[in-house]
Protein backbone atom coordinates (compact mmCIF):
# COMPACT_ATOMS: atom_id res chain seq x y z
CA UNK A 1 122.58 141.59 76.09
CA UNK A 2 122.30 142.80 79.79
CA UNK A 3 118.98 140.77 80.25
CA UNK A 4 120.11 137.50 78.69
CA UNK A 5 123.63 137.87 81.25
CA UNK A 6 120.92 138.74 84.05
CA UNK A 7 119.43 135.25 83.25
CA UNK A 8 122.61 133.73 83.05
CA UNK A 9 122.94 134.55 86.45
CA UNK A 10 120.23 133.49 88.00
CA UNK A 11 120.24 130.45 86.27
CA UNK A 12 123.84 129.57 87.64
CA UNK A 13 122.36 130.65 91.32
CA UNK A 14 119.41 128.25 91.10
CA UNK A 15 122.04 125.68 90.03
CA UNK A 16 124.32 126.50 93.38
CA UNK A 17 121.52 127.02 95.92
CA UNK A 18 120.66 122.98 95.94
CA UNK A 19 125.03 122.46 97.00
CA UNK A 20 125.00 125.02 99.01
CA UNK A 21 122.00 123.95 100.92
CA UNK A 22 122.80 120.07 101.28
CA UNK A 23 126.46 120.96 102.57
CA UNK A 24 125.66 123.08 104.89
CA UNK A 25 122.87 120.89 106.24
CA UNK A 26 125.34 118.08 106.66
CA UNK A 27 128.10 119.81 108.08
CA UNK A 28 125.58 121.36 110.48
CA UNK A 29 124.55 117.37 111.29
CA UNK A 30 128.27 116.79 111.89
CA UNK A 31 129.02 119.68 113.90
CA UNK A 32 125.66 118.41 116.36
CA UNK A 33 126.93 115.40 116.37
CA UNK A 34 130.96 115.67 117.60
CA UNK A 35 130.87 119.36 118.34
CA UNK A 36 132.40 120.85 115.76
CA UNK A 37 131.84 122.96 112.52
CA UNK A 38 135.07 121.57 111.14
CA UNK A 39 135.54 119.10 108.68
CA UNK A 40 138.15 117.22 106.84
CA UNK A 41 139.08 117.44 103.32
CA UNK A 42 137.76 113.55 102.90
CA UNK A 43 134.62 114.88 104.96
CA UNK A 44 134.35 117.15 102.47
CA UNK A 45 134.66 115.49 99.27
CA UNK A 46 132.19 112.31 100.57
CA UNK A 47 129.71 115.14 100.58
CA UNK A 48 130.71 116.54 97.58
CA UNK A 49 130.10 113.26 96.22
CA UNK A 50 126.70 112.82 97.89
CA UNK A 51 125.35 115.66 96.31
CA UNK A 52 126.54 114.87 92.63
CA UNK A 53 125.14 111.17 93.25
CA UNK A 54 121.50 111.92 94.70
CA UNK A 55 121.69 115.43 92.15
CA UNK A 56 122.19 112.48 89.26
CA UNK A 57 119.45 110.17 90.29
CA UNK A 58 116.83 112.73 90.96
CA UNK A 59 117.04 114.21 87.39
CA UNK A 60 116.52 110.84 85.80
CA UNK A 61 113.34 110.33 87.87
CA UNK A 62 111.97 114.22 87.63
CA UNK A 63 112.43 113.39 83.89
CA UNK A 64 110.69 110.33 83.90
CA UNK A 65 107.95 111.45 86.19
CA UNK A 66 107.51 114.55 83.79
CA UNK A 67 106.66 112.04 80.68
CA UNK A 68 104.40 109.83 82.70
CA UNK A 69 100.79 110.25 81.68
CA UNK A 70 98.69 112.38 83.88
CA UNK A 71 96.82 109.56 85.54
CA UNK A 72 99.92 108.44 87.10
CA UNK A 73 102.03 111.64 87.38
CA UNK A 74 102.56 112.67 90.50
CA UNK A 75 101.96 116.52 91.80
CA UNK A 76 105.29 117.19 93.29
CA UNK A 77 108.72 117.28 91.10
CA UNK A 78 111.22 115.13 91.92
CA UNK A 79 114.01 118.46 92.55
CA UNK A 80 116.07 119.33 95.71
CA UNK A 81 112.97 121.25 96.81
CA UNK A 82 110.83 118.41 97.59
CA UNK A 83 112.91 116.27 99.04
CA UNK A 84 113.40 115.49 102.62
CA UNK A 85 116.76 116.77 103.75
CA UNK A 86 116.45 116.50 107.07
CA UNK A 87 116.14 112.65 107.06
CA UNK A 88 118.68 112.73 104.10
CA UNK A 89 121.23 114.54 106.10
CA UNK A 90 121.27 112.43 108.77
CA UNK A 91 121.76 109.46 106.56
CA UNK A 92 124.59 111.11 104.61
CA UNK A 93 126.45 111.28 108.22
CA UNK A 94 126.22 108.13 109.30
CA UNK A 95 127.35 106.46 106.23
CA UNK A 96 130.27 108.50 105.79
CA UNK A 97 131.19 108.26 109.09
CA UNK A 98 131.69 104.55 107.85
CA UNK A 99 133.69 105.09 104.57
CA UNK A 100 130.89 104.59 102.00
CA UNK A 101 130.97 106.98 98.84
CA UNK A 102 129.02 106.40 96.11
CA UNK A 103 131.64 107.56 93.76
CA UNK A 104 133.01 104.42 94.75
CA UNK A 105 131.81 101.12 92.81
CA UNK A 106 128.75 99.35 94.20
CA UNK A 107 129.58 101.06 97.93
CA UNK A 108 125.95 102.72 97.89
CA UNK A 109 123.16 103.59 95.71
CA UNK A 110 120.30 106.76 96.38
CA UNK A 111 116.75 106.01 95.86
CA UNK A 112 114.09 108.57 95.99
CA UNK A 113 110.94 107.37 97.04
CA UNK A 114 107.42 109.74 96.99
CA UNK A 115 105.98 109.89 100.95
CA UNK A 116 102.33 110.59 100.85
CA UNK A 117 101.91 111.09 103.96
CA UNK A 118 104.79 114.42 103.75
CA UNK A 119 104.06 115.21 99.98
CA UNK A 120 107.98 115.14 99.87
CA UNK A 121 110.73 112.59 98.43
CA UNK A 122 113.05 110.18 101.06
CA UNK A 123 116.16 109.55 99.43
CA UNK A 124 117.17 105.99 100.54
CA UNK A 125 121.33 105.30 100.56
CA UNK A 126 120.88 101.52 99.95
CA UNK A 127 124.22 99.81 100.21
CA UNK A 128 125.70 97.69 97.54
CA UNK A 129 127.71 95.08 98.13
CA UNK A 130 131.18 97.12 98.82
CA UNK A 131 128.84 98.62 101.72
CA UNK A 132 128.02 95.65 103.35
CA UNK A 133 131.56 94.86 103.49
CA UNK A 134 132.60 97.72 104.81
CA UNK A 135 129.96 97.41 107.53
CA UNK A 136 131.10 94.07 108.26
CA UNK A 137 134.66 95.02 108.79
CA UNK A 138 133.71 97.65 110.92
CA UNK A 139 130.98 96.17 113.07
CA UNK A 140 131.07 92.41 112.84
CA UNK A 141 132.00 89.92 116.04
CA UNK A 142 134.23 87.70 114.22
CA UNK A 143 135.51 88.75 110.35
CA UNK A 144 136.75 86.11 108.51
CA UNK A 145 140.62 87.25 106.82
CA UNK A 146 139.57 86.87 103.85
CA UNK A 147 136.81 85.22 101.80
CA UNK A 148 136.59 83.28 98.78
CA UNK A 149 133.83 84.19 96.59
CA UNK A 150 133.15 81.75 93.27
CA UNK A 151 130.48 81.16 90.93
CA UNK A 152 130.35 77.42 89.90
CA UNK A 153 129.65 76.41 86.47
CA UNK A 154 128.28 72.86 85.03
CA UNK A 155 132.35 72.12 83.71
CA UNK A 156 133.88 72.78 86.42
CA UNK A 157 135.02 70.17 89.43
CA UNK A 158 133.60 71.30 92.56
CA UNK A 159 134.07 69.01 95.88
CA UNK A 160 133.87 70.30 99.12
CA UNK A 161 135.50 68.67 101.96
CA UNK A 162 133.21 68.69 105.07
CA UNK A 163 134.92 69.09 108.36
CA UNK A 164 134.16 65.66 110.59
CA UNK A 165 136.00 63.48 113.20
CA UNK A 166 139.07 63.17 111.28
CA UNK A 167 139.14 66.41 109.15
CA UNK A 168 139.39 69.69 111.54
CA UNK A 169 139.45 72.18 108.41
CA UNK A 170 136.86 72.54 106.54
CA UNK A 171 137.35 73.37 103.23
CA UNK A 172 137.40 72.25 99.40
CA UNK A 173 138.59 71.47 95.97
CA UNK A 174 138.37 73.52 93.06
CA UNK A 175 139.44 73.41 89.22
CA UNK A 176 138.39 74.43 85.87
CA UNK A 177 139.46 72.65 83.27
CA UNK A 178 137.78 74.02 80.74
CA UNK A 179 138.16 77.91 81.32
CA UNK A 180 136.34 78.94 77.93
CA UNK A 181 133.98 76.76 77.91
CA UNK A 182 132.79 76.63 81.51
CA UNK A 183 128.78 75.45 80.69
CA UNK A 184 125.60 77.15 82.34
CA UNK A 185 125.74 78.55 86.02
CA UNK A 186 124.82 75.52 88.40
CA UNK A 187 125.51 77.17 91.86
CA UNK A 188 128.05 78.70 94.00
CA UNK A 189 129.78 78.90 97.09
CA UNK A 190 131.49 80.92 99.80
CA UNK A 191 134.51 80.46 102.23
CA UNK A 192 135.67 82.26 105.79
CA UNK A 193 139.19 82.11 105.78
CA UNK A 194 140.99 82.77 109.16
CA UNK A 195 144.31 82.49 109.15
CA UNK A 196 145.39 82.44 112.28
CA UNK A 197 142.51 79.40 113.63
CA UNK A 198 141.92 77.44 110.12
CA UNK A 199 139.37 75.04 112.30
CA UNK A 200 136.91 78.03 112.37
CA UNK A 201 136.89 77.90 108.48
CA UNK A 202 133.51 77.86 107.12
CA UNK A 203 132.44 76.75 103.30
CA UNK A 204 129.04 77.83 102.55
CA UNK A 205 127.61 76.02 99.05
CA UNK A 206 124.58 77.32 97.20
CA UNK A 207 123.46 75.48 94.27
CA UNK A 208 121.07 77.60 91.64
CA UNK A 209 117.73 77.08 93.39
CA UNK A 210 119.02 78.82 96.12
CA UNK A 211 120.31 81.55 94.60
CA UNK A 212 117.71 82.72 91.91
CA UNK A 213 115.51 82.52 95.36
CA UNK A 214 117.91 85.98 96.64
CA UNK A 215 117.41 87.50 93.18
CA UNK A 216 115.02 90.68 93.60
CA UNK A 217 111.39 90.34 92.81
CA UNK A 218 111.30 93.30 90.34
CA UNK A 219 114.97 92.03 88.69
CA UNK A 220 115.37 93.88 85.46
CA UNK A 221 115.95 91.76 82.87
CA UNK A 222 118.94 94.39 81.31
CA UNK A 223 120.89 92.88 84.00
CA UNK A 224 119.74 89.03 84.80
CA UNK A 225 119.05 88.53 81.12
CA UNK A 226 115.67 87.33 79.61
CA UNK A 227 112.79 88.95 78.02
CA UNK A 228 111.44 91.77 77.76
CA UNK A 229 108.61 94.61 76.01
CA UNK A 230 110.74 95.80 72.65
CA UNK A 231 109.77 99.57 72.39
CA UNK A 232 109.85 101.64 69.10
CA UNK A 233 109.39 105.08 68.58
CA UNK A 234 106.40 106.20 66.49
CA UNK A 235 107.49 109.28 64.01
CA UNK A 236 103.53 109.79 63.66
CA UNK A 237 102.50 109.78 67.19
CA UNK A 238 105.90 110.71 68.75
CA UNK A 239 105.66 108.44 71.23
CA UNK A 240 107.39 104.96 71.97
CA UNK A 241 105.07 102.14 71.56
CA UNK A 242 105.28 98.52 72.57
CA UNK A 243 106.15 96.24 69.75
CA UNK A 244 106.25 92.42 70.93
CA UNK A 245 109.31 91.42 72.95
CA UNK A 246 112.72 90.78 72.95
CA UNK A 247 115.66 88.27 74.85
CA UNK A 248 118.32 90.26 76.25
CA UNK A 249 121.49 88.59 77.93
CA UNK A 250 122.09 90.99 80.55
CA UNK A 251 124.74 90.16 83.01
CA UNK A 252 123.76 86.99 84.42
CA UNK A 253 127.18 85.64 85.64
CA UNK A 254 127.95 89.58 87.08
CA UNK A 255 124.51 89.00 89.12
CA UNK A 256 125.13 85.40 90.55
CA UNK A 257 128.40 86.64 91.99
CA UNK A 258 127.28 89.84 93.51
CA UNK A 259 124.36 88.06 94.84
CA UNK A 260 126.95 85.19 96.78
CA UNK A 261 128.96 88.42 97.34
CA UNK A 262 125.70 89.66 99.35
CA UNK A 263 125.14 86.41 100.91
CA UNK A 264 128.73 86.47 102.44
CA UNK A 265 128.92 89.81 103.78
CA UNK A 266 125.07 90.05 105.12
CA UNK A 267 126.14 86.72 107.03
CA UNK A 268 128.59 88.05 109.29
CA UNK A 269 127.25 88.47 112.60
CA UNK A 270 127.53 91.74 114.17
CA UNK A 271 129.08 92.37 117.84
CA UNK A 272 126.31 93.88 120.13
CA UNK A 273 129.37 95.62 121.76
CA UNK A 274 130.51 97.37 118.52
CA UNK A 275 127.16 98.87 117.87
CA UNK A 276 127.05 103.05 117.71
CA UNK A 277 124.85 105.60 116.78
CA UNK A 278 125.76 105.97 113.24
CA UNK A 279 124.96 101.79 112.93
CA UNK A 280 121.25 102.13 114.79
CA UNK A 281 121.07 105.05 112.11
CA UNK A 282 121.64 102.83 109.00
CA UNK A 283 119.34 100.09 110.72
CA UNK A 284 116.90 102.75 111.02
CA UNK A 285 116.71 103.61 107.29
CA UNK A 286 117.38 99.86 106.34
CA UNK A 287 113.71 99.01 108.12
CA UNK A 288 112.93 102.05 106.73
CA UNK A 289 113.43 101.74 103.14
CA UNK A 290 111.97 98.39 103.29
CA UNK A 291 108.64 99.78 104.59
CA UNK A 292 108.58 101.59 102.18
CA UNK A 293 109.00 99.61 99.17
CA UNK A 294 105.93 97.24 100.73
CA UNK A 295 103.95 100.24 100.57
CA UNK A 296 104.77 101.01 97.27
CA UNK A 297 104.02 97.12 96.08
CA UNK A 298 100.47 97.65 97.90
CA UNK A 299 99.94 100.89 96.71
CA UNK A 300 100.31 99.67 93.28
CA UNK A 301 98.07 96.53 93.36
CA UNK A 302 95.11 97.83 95.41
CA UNK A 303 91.99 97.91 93.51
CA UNK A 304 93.50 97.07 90.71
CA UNK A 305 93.05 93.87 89.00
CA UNK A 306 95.62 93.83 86.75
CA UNK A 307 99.52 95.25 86.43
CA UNK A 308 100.42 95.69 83.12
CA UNK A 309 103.94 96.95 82.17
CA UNK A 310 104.43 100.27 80.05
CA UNK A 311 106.75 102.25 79.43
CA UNK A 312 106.17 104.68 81.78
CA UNK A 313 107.55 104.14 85.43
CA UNK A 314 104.66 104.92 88.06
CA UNK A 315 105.63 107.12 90.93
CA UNK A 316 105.37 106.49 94.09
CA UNK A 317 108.50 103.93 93.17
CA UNK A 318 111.16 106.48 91.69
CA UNK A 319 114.10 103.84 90.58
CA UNK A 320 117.09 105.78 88.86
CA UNK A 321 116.86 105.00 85.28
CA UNK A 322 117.40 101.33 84.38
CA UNK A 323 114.80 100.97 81.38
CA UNK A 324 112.82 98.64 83.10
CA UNK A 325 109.03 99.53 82.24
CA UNK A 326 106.25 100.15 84.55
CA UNK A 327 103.08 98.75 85.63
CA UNK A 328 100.39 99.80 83.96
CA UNK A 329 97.12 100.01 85.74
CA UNK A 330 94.03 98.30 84.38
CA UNK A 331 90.68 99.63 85.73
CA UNK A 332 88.30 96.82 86.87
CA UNK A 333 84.97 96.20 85.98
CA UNK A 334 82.00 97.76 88.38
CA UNK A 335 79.85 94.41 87.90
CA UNK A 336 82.46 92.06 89.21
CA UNK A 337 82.81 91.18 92.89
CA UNK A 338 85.65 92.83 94.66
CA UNK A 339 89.16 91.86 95.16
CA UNK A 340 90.30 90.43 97.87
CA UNK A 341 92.57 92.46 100.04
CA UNK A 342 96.54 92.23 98.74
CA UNK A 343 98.53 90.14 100.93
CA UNK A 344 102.06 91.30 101.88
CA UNK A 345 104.71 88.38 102.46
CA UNK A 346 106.81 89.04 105.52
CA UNK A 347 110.55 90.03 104.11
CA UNK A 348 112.71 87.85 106.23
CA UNK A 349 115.66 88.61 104.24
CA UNK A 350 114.54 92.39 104.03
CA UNK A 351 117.67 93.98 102.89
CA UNK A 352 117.99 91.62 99.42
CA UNK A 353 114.17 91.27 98.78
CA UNK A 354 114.47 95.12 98.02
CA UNK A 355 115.28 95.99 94.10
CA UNK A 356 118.21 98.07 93.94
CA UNK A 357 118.98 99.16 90.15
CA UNK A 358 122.80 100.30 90.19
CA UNK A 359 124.19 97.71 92.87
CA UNK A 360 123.14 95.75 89.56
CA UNK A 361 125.58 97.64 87.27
């Protein structure tokens, strides 16, 4: 009785050491930073809710690195000891500093990746699209009031009014007359609203092309809808095996919006004069995280000549759980000539060329 209390104990220590050891590294980055050890009760919780957040997302992946097959396992656990809490610290700061809190909807989303260069896991705060509005607020030269955010659909009556010699607003016309039966997604649109000077008014328009061109190259179909392996648990081998595919809806409509919702905020330009530390800190991991995720896509495709998708997620990309499967790695032939080497397109619209799983949700 003594021993199993005795493990009880030490089992709720290892459990409070990780807490313990992020919070104090944080405050510690906000006492460097404005000279203080104090913080405030809203200081507090946002850190509070940093940990439970990043504590969430790195037991999905340790469990999904742990049943990936040895050929693609990596060596080092995905747990509060390996990751990289300097660099996580710092990133914790200068998001909160802006109001972001992931226990917030779509504000900002942690992403471990594997660095094998430290042996250790970067945890990536990737904003949703809550963030980027926040950011915009905060740091842009000239926020709109308000803006209109609408998803157009193939029933609906959609005219924009162009601003020209003898209009000085721009702006447009909008109905739907049939509300239930709107049709299929055919675009979408934007509008600045100032209030105050209605000539600065700005109507942005973005029919489907344009937008399926800012969905993310590895979209999961759970949430833009389509097909997908169908998995089914073997009671003989006790593993899940691939059985043909399946359509799933997903949130397609939920998707188009958030991605004009992106589009909006991501557009705003920022004022030079606004710019502080904690911004050229979430630039920093921005470029960051986007290296990274290019390294990861070349990583995966070098000598291989095929990626096939499994059920197994390969790590060095640890993505919080979203069910999408994983490429699976087919080795090539000695006899046949070589590949040539993997070419990386340049990301000009870095930030929304990056998957992000839970903005999705």
């Amino acid at each position: 009785m003594a021993e199993a209390k005795k493990n009880e104990v030490a089992v709720k220590k290892e459990e409070i050491i990780p807490s313990v050891r992020f919070t104090q590294k944080v405050i510690s980055q906000f006492a460097n930073d404005v000279g203080e050890v104090k913080t405030t009760a809203f200081q507090k919780r946002l850190i509070q809710n940093y940990f439970i957040a990043v504590d969430a997302v790195l037991k999905k992946a340790e469990q999904k690195r742990a049943s990936t097959p040895d050929k693609f396992r990596k060596k080092e656990s995905v747990t509060w000891n390996n990751v990289n809490l300097n660099q996580l610290s710092l990133d914790v700061v200068a998001n909160a500093r802006i109001g972001l809190d992931p226990a917030q909807s779509n504000h900002i989303f942690p992403i471990p990746y594997h660095n094998s260069k430290t042996k250790k896991y970067d945890v990536n705060l990737m904003k949703g699209y809550r963030g980027m509005e926040l950011r915009a607020v905060k740091y842009g030269l000239d926020v709109p009031d308000s803006i209109i955010l609408e998803v157009v659909y193939k029933n609906d009556l959609f005219k924009p009014i162009k601003k020209g010699a003898t209009n000085k607003v721009e702006s447009y016309e909008f109905d739907i007359p049939e509300p239930f039966d709107r049709g299929e997604i055919i675009g979408g649109f934007y509008y600045y609203v100032f209030a105050k000077e209605p000539e600065k008014n700005k109507l942005v328009i973005f029919d489907k092309k344009a937008i399926l061109k800012r969905k993310p190259d590895k979209a999961s179909a759970e949430f833009w809808g389509g097909e997908k392996d169908k998995w089914v648990y073997n009671k003989t081998t006790k593993k899940n095996e691939k059985s043909g595919k399946e359509q799933v809806d997903g949130w397609y409509d939920e998707m188009v919006y958030k991605t004009l919702a992106r589009a909006a905020y991501g557009n705003i330009t920022i004022d030079s004069q606004k710019i502080d530390d904690d911004y050229m800190a979430l630039k920093v991991a921005e470029d960051r995280f986007v290296s990274q995720s290019v390294e990861v896509e070349v990583e995966e495709k070098a000598n291989t000549v095929e990626l096939n998708i499994t059920e197994f997620e390969e790590i060095p990309e640890v993505i919080p759980e979203t069910k999408k499967p994983t490429p699976k790695v087919t080795q090539k032939k000695a006899e046949k000539e070589p590949e040539p080497p993997v070419e990386v397109k340049e990301r000009t619209d870095s930030w929304d060329n990056v998957k992000n799983p839970f903005e999705d949700m």
